[in-house]
C-alpha atoms as a PDB file:
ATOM      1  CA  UNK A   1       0.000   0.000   0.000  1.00  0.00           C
ATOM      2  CA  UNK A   2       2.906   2.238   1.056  1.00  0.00           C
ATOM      3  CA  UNK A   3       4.527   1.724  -2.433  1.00  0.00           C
ATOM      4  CA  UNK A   4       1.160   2.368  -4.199  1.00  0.00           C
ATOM      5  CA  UNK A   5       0.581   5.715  -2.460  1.00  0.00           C
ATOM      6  CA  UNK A   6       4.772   6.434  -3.430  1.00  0.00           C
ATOM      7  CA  UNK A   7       4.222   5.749  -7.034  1.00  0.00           C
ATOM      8  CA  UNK A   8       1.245   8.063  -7.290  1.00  0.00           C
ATOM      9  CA  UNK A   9       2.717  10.772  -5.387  1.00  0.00           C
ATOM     10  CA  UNK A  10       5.874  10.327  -7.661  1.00  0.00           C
ATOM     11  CA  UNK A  11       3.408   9.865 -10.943  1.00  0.00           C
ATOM     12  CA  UNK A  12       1.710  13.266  -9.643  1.00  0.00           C
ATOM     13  CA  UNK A  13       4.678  15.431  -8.878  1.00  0.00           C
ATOM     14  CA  UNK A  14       5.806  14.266 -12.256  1.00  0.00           C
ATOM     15  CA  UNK A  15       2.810  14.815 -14.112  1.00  0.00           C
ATOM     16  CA  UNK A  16       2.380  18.885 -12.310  1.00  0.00           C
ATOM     17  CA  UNK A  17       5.972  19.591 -12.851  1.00  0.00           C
ATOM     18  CA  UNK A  18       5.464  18.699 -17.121  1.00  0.00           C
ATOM     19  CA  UNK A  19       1.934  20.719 -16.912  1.00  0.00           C
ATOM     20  CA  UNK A  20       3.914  23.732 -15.145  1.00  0.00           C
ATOM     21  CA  UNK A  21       6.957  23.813 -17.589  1.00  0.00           C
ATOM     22  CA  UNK A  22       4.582  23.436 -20.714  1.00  0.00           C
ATOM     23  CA  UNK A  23       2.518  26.491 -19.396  1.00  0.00           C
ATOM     24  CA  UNK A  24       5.407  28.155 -18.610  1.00  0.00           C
ATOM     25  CA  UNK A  25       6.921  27.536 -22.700  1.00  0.00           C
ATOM     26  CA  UNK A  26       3.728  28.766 -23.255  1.00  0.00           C
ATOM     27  CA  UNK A  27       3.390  31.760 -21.306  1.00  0.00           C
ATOM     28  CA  UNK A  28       7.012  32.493 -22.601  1.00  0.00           C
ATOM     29  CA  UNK A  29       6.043  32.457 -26.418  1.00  0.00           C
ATOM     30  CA  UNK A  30       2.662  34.836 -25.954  1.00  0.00           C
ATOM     31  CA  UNK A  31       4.933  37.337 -24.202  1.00  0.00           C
ATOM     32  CA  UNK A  32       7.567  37.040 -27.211  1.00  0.00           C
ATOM     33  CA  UNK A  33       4.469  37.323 -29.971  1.00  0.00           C
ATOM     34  CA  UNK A  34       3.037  40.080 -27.741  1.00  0.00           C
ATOM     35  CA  UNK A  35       6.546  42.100 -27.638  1.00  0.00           C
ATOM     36  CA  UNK A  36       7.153  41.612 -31.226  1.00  0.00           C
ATOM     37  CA  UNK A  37       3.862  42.724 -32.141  1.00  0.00           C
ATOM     38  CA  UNK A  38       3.125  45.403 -29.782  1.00  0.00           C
ATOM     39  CA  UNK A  39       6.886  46.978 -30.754  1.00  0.00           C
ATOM     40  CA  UNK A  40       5.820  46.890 -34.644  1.00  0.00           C
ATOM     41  CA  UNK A  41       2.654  48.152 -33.991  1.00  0.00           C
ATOM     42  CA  UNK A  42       2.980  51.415 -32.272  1.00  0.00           C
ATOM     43  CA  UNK A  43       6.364  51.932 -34.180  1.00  0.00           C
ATOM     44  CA  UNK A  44       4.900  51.391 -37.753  1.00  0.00           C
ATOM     45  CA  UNK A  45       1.216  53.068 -37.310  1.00  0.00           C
ATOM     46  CA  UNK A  46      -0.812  55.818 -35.291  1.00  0.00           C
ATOM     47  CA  UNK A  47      -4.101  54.074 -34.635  1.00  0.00           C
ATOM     48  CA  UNK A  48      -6.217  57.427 -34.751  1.00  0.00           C
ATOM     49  CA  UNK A  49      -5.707  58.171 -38.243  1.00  0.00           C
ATOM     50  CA  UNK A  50      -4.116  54.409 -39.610  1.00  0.00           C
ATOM     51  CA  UNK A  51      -7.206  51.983 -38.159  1.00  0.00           C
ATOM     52  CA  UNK A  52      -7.079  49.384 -40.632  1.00  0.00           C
ATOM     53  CA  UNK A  53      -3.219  48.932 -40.392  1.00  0.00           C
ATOM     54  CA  UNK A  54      -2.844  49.017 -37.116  1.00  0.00           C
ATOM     55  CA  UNK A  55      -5.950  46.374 -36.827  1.00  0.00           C
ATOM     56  CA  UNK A  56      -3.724  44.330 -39.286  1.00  0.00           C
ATOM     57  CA  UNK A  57      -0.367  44.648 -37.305  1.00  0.00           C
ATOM     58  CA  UNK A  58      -2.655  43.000 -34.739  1.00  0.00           C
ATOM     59  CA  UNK A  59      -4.109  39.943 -36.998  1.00  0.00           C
ATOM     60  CA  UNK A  60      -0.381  39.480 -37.466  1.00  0.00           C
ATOM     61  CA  UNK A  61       0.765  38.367 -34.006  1.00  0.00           C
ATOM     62  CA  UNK A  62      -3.148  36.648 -33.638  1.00  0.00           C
ATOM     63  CA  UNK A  63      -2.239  34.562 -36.440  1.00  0.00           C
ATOM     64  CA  UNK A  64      -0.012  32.960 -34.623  1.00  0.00           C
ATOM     65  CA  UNK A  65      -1.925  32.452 -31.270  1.00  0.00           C
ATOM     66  CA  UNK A  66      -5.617  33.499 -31.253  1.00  0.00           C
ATOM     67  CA  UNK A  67      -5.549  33.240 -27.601  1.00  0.00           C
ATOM     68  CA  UNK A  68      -3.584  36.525 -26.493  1.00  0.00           C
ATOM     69  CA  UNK A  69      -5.895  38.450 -24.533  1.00  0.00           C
ATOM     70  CA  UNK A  70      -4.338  41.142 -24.801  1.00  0.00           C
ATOM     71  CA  UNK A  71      -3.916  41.544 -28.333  1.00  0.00           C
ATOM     72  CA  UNK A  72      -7.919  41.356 -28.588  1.00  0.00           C
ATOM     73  CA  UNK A  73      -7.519  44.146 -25.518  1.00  0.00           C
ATOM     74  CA  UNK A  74      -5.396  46.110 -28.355  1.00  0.00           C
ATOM     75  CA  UNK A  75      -7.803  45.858 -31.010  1.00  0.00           C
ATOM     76  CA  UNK A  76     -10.507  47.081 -29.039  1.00  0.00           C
ATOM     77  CA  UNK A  77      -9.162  50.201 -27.513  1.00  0.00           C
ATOM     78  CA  UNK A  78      -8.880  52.774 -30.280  1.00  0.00           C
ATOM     79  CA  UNK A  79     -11.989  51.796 -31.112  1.00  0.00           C
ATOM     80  CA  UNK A  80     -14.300  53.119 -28.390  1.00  0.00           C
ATOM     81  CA  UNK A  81     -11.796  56.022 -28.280  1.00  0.00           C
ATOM     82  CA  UNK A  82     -13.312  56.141 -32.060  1.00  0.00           C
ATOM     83  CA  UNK A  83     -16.414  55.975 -30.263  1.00  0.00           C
ATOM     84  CA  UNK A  84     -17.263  52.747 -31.896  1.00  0.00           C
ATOM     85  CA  UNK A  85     -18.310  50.978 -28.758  1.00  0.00           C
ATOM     86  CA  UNK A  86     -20.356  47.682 -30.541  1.00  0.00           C
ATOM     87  CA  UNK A  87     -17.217  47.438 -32.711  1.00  0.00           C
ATOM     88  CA  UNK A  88     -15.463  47.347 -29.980  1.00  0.00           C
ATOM     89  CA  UNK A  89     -16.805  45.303 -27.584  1.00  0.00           C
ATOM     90  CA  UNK A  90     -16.862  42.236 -30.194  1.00  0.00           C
ATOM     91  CA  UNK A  91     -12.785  42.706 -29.652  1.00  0.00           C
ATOM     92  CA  UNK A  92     -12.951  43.199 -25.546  1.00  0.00           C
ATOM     93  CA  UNK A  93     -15.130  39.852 -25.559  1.00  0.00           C
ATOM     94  CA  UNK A  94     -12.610  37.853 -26.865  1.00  0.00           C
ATOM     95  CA  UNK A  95     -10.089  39.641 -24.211  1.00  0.00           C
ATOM     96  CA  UNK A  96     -12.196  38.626 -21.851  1.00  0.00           C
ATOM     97  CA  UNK A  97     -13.474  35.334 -22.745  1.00  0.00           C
ATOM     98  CA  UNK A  98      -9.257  34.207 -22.538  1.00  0.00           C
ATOM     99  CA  UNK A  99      -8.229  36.283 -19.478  1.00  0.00           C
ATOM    100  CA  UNK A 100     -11.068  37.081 -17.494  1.00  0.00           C
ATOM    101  CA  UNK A 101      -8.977  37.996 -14.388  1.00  0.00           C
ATOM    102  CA  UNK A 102      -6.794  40.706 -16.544  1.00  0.00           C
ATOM    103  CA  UNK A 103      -9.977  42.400 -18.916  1.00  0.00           C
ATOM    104  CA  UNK A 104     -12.849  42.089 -17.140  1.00  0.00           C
ATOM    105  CA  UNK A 105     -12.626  45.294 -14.792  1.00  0.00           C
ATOM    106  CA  UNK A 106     -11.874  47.305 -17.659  1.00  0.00           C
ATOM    107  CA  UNK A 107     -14.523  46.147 -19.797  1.00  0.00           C
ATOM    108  CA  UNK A 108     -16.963  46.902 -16.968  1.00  0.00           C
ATOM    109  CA  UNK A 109     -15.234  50.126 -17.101  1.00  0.00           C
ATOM    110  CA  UNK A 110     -15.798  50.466 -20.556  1.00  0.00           C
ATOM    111  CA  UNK A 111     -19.217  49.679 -20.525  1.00  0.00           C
ATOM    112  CA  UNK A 112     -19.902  52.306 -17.669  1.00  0.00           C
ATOM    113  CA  UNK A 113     -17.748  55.246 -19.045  1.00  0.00           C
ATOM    114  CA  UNK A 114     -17.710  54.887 -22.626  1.00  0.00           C
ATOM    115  CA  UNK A 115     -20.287  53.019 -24.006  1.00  0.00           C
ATOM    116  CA  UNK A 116     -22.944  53.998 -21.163  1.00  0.00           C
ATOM    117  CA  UNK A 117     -24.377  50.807 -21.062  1.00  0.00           C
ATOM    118  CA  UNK A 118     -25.138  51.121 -17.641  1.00  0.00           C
ATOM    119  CA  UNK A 119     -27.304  47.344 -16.205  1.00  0.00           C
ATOM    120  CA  UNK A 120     -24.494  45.548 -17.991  1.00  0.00           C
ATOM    121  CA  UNK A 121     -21.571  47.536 -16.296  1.00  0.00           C
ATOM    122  CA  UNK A 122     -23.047  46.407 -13.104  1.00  0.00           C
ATOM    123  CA  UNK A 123     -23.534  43.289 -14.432  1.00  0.00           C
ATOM    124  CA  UNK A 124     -19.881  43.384 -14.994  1.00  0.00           C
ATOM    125  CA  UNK A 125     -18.444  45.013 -11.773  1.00  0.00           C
ATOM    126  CA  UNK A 126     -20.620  43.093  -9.458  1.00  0.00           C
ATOM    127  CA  UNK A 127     -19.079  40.007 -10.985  1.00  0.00           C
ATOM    128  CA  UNK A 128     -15.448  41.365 -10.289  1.00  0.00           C
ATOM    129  CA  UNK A 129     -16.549  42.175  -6.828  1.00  0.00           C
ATOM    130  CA  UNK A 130     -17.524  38.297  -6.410  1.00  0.00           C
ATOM    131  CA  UNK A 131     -14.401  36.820  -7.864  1.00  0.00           C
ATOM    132  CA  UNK A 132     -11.481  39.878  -7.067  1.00  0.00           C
ATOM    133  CA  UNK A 133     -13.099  41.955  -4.013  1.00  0.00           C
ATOM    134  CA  UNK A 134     -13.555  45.485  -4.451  1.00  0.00           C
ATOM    135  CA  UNK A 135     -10.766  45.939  -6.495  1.00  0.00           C
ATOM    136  CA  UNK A 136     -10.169  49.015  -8.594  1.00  0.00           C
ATOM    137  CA  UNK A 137     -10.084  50.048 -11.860  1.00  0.00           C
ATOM    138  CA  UNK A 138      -8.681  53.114 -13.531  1.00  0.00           C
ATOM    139  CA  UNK A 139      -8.103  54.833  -9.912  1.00  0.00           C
ATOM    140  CA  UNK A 140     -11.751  54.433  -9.000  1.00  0.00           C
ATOM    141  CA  UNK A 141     -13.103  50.896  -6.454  1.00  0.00           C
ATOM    142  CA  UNK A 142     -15.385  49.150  -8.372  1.00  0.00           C
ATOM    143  CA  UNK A 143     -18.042  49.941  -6.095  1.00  0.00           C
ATOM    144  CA  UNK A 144     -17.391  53.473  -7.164  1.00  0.00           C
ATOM    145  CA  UNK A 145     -18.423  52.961 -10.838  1.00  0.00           C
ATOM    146  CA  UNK A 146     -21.611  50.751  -9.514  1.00  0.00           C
ATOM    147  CA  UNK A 147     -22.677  53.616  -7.943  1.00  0.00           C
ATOM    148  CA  UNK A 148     -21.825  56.224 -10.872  1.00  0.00           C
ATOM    149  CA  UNK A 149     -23.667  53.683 -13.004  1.00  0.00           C
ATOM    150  CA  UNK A 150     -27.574  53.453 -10.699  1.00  0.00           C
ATOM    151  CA  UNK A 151     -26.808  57.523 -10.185  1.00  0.00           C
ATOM    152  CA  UNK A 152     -27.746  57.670 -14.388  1.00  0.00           C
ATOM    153  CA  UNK A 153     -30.011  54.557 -13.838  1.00  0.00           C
ATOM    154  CA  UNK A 154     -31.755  57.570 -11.623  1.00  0.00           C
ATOM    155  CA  UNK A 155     -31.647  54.842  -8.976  1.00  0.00           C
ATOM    156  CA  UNK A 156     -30.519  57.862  -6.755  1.00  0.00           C
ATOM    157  CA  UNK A 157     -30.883  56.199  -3.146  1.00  0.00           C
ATOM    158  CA  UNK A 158     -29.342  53.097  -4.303  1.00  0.00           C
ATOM    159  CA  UNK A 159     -26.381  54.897  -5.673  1.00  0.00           C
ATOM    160  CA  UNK A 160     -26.046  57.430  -2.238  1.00  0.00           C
ATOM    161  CA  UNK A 161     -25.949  53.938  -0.473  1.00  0.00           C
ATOM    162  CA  UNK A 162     -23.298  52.909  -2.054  1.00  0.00           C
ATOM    163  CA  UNK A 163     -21.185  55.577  -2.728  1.00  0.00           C
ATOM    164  CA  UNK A 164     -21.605  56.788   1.234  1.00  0.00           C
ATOM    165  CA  UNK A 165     -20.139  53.620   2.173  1.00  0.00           C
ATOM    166  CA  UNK A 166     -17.371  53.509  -0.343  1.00  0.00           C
ATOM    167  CA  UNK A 167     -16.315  57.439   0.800  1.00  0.00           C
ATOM    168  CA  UNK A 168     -16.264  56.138   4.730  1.00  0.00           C
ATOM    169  CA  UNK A 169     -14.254  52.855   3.510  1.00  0.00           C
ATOM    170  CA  UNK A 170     -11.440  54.896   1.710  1.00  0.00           C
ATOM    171  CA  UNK A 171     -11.835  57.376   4.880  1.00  0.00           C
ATOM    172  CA  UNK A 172     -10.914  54.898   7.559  1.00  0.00           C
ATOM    173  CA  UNK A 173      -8.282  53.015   5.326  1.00  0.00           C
ATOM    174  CA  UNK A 174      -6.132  56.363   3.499  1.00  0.00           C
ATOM    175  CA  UNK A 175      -7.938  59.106   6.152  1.00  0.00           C
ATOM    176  CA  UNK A 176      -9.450  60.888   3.103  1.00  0.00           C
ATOM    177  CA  UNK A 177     -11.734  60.017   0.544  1.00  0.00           C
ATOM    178  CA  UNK A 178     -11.344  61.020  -3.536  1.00  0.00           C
ATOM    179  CA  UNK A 179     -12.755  63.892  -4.562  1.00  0.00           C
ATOM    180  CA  UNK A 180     -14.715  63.129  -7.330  1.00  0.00           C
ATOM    181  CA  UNK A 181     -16.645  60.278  -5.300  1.00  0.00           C
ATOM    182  CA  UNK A 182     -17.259  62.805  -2.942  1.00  0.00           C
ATOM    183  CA  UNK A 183     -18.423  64.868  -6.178  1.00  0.00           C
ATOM    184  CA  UNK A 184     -20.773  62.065  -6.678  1.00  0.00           C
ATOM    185  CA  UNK A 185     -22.553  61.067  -3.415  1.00  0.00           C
ATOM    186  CA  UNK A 186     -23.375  64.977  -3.019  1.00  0.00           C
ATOM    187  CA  UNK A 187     -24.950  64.673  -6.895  1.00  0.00           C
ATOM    188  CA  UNK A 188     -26.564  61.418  -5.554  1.00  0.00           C
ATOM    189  CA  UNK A 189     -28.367  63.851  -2.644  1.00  0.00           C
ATOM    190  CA  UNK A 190     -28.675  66.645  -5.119  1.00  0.00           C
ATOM    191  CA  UNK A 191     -30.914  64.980  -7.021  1.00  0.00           C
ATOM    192  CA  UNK A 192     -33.136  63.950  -3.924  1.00  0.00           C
ATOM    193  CA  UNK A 193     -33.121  67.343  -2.877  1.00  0.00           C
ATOM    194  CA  UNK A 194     -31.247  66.624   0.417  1.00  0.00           C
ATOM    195  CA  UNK A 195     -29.326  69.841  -0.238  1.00  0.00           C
ATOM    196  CA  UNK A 196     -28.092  70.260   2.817  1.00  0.00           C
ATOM    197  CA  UNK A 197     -26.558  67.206   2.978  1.00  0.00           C
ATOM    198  CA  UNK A 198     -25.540  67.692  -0.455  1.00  0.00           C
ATOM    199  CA  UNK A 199     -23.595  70.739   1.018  1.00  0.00           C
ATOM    200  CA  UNK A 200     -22.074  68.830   3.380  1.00  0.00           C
ATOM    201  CA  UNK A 201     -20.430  65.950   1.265  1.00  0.00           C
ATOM    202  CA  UNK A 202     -19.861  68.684  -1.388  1.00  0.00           C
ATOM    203  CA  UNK A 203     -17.826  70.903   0.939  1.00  0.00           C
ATOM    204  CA  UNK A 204     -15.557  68.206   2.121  1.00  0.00           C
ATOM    205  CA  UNK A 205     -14.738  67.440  -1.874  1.00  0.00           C
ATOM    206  CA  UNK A 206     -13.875  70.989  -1.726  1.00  0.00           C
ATOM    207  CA  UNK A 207     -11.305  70.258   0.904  1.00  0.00           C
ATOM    208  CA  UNK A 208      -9.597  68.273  -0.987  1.00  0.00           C
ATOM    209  CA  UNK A 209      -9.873  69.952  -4.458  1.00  0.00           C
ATOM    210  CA  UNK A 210     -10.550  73.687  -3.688  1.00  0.00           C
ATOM    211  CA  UNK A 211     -11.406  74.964  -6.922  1.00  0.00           C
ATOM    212  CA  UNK A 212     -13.169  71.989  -8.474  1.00  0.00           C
ATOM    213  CA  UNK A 213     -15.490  74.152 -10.272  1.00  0.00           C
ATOM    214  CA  UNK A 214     -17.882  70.922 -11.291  1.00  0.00           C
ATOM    215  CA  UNK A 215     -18.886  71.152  -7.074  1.00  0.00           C
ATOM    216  CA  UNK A 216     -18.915  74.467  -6.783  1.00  0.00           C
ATOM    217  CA  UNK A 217     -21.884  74.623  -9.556  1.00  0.00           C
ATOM    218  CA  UNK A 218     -24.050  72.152  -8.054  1.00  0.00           C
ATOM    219  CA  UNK A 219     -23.123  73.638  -4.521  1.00  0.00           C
ATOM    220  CA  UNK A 220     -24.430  76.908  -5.407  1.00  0.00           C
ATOM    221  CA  UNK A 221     -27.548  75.038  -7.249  1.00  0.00           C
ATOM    222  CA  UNK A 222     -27.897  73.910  -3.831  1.00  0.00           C
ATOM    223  CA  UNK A 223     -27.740  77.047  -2.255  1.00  0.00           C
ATOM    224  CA  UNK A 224     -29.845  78.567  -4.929  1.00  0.00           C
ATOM    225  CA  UNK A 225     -33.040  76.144  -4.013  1.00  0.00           C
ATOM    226  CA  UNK A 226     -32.476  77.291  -0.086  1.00  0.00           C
ATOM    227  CA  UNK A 227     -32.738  80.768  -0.891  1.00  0.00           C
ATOM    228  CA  UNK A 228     -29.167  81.669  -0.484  1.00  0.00           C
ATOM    229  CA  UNK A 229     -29.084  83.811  -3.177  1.00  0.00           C
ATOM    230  CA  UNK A 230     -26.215  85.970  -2.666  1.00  0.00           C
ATOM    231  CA  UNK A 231     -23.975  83.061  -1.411  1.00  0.00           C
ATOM    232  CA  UNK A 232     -24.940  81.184  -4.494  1.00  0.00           C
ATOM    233  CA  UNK A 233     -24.465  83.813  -7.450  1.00  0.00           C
ATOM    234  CA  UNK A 234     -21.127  84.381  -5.658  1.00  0.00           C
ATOM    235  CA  UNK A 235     -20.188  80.691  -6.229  1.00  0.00           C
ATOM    236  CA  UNK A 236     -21.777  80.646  -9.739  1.00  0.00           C
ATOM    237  CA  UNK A 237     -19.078  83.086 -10.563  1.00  0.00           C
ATOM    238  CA  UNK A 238     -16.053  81.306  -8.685  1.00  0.00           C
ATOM    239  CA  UNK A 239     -17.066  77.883 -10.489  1.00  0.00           C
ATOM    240  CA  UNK A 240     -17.341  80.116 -14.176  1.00  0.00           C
ATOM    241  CA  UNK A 241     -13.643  81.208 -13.511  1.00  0.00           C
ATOM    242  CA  UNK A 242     -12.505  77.801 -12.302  1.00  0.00           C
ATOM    243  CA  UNK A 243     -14.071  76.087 -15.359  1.00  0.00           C
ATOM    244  CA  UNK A 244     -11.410  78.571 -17.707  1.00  0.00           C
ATOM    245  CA  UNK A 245      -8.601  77.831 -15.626  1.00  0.00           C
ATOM    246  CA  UNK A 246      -9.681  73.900 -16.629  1.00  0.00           C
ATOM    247  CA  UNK A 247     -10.227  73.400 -12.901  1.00  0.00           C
ATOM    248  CA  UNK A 248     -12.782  70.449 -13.744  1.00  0.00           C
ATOM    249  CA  UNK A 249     -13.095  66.747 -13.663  1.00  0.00           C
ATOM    250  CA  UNK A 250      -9.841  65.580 -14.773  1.00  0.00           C
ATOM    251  CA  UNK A 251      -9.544  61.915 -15.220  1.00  0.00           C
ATOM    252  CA  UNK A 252      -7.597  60.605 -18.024  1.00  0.00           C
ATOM    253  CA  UNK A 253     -10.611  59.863 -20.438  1.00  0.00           C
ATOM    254  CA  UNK A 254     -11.652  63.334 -20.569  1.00  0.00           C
ATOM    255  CA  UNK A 255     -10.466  63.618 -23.574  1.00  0.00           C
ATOM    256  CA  UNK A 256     -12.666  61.011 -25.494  1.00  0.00           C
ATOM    257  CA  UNK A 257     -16.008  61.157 -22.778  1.00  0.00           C
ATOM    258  CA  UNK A 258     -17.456  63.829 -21.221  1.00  0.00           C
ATOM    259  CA  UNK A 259     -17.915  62.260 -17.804  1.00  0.00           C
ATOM    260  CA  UNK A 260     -21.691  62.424 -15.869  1.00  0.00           C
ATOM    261  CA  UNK A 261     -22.392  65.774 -14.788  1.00  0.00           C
ATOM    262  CA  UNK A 262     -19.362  67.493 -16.244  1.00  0.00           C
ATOM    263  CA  UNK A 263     -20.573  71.225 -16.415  1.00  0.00           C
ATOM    264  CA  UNK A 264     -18.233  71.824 -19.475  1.00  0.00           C
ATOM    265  CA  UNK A 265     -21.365  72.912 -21.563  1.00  0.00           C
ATOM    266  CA  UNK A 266     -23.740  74.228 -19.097  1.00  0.00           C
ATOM    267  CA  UNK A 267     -22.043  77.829 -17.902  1.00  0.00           C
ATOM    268  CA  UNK A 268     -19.083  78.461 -20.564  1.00  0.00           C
ATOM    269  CA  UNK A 269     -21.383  80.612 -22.738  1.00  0.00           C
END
């Protein structure tokens, strides 16, 4: 029995160690396709104005293993910064559907910033949440973009719920929370007309931005529908010079989205 129990333990050392060399040969050769193509790519061709070649630099290293995640993750990207989001996502799928740990936050975070399909970016998040925690993505918890995504669902209580508990989770862990999810949970009471409250959360975003011109406009909105007229045309005029200073919502993809609530368009005329 003893020599039984031996051989398999010697059959299944064996048989793990040959498993975890072959993935390792493999992992080995997607990261030398992946280097060689990536290095071609964005040597030979801007994607913004050379789509189809840069799609077919891609095909290239595919061709030779249809399984790189990240290749698909390649293909997809200057496409919803083309704004073609169902074009897109056929790529992100495929990223997804071979690396779900790697490209599945960011196509949640596609789906909620970009293509503003909102149900399915919860879909998506709440899925990450079950398998990674509440992880983040693009400088923001997940539970963050859950929330951003009910607040244009108009599921305002559900998304002050959640983003009030993700601003006291980042407060007891880094002693502050970010500013622009404090931005949001006082837009989540905005829009129940808790304006006081909405004050409150709004003025401790200010604390940490001071002229974040985006809260200072609904703050004097606020102030405007408690009759604090003075106060608020005051603030209307601080936010209006803030805004030309570009002293607005400043995350990386405001350069292809306008982001939920931006004021960009609403007081530079």
């Amino acid at each position: 029995m003893k020599l039984l129990v031996s051989l398999f333990t010697l059959l299944s050392t064996y048989c793990y160690s040959q498993n975890s060399t072959a993935s390792d040969q493999v992992k080995q050769k997607q990261e030398a396709i992946v280097k060689e193509t990536i290095q071609k790519c964005y040597s030979k061709y801007n994607y913004r104005n050379e789509m189809a070649q840069w799609q077919a630099c891609l095909d290239e290293g595919l061709a030779k293993d249809s399984t790189i995640a990240y290749l698909w993750q390649q293909k997809a990207m200057p496409l919803f910064k083309a704004r073609k989001y169902e074009a897109g996502m056929v790529f992100l799928d495929k990223a997804v559907f071979y690396d779900e740990k790697e490209h599945l936050p960011y196509r949640a975070f596609i789906k909620c910033i970009f293509a503003k399909t909102y149900k399915d970016a919860i879909v998506d998040f709440e899925k990450c949440k079950l398998l990674f925690g509440n992880g983040y993505e693009m400088d923001h918890t997940y539970d963050f973009h859950i929330a951003l995504s009910y607040l244009q669902l108009n599921n305002f209580v559900k998304a002050e719920e959640i983003f009030k508990k993700d601003t006291e989770d980042q407060i007891k862990k880094f002693g502050t929370a970010h500013h622009l999810d404090l931005f949001y949970y006082g837009i989540s009471l905005f829009e129940q007309q808790k304006h006081d409250e909405a004050i409150g959360v709004f003025n401790k975003a200010l604390l940490e931005v001071p002229n974040f011109a985006d809260v200072k406009f609904y703050k004097a909105l606020c102030l405007q529908q408690l009759n604090e007229k003075i106060v608020s045309v005051a603030l209307f005029s601080e936010a209006k010079t803030d805004l030309k200073n570009g002293n607005t919502i400043n995350e990386d993809q405001i350069f292809y989205e306008m982001y939920p609530y931006q004021i960009r368009k609403l007081i530079e005329n």
